[in-house]
Protein backbone atom coordinates (compact mmCIF):
# COMPACT_ATOMS: atom_id res chain seq x y z
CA UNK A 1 87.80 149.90 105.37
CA UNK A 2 89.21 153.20 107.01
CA UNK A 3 87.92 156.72 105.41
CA UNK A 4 88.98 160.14 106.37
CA UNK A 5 87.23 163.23 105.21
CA UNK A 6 88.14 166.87 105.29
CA UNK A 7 88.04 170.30 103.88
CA UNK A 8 91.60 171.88 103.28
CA UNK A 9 90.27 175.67 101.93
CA UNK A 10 88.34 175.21 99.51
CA UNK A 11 88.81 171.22 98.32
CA UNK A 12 87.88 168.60 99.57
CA UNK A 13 88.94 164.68 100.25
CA UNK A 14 88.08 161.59 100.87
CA UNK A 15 90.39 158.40 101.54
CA UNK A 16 89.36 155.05 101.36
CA UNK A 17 91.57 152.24 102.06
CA UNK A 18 91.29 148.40 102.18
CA UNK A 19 94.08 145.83 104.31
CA UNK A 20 94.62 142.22 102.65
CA UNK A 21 96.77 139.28 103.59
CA UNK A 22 97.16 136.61 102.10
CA UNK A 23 98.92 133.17 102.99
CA UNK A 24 99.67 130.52 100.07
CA UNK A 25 101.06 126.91 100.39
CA UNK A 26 101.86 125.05 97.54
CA UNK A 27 103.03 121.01 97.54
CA UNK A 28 104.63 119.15 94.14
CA UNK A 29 103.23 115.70 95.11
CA UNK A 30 103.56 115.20 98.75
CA UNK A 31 106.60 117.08 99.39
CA UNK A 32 106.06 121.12 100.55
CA UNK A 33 107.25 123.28 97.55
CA UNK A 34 106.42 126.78 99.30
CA UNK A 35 104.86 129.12 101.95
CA UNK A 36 103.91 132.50 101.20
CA UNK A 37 102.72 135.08 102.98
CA UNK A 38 102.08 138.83 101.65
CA UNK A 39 100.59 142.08 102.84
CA UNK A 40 98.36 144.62 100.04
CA UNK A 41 97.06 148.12 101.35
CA UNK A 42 95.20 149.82 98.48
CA UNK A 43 92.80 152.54 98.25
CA UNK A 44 91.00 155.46 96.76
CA UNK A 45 91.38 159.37 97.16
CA UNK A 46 88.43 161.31 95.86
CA UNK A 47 88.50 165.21 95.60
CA UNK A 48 86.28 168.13 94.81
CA UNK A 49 87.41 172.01 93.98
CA UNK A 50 84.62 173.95 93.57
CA UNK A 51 82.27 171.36 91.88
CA UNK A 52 84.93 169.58 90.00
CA UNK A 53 85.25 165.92 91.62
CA UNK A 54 88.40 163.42 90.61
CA UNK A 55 89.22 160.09 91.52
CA UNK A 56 92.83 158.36 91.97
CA UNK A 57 93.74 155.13 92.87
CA UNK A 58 96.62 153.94 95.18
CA UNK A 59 98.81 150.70 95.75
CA UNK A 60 100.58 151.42 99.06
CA UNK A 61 101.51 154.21 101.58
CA UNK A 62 104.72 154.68 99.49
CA UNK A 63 102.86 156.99 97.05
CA UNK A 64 100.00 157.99 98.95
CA UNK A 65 101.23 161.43 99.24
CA UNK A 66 101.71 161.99 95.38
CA UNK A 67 98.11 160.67 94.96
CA UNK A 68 96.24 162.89 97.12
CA UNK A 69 98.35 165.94 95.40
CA UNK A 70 97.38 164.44 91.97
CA UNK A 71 93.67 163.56 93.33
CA UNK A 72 93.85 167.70 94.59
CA UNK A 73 95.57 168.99 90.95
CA UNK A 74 92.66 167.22 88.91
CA UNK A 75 89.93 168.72 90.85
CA UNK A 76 91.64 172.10 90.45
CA UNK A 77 91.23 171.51 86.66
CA UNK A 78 88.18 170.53 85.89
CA UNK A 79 86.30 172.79 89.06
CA UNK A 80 84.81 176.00 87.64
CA UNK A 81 82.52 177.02 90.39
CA UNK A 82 82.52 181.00 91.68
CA UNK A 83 83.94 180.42 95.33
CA UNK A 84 81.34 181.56 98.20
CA UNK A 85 81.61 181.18 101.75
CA UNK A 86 79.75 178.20 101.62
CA UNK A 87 80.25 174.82 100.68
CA UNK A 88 79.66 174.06 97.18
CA UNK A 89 76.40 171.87 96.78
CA UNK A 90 78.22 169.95 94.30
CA UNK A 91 80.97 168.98 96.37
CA UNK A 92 78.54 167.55 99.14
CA UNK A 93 80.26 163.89 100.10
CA UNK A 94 76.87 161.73 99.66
């Protein structure tokens, strides 16, 4: 599992992602039918925006950007904390 965690302004991120392979070999009777081998990167994106936290899910690096901008939007939405100049005790990553 790789994570990355950082503060862009005032939000905040964290991505989580998880490598699989997988090989499958299937025989009708005694005679080889198939071999298959496939790849799977998926993850999670969690953001906060002053105390408002969201959580989006991703299937592959193809829309990873697209999640963290939807991960950052929701956050904006539902966070309704006064900024300061410090970090938001709500948005502490535990």
């Amino acid at each position: 599992m790789r994570s990355h965690l950082t503060a862009i302004g005032w939000i905040i991120w964290k991505f989580a992602s998880n490598k699989g392979e997988s090989t499958g070999i299937s025989f009708r009777g005694p005679q080889l039918d198939a071999v298959n081998r496939s790849f799977s990167l998926a993850g999670g994106i969690r953001a906060c925006h002053k105390g408002g936290w969201s959580f989006v899910t991703f299937n592959g690096l193809a829309e990873l950007k697209d999640r963290i901008e939807e991960a950052v939007l929701q956050s904006r939405l539902v966070g309704s904390e006064k900024p300061n100049w410090q970090m938001s005790p709500r948005c502490k990553i535990m």
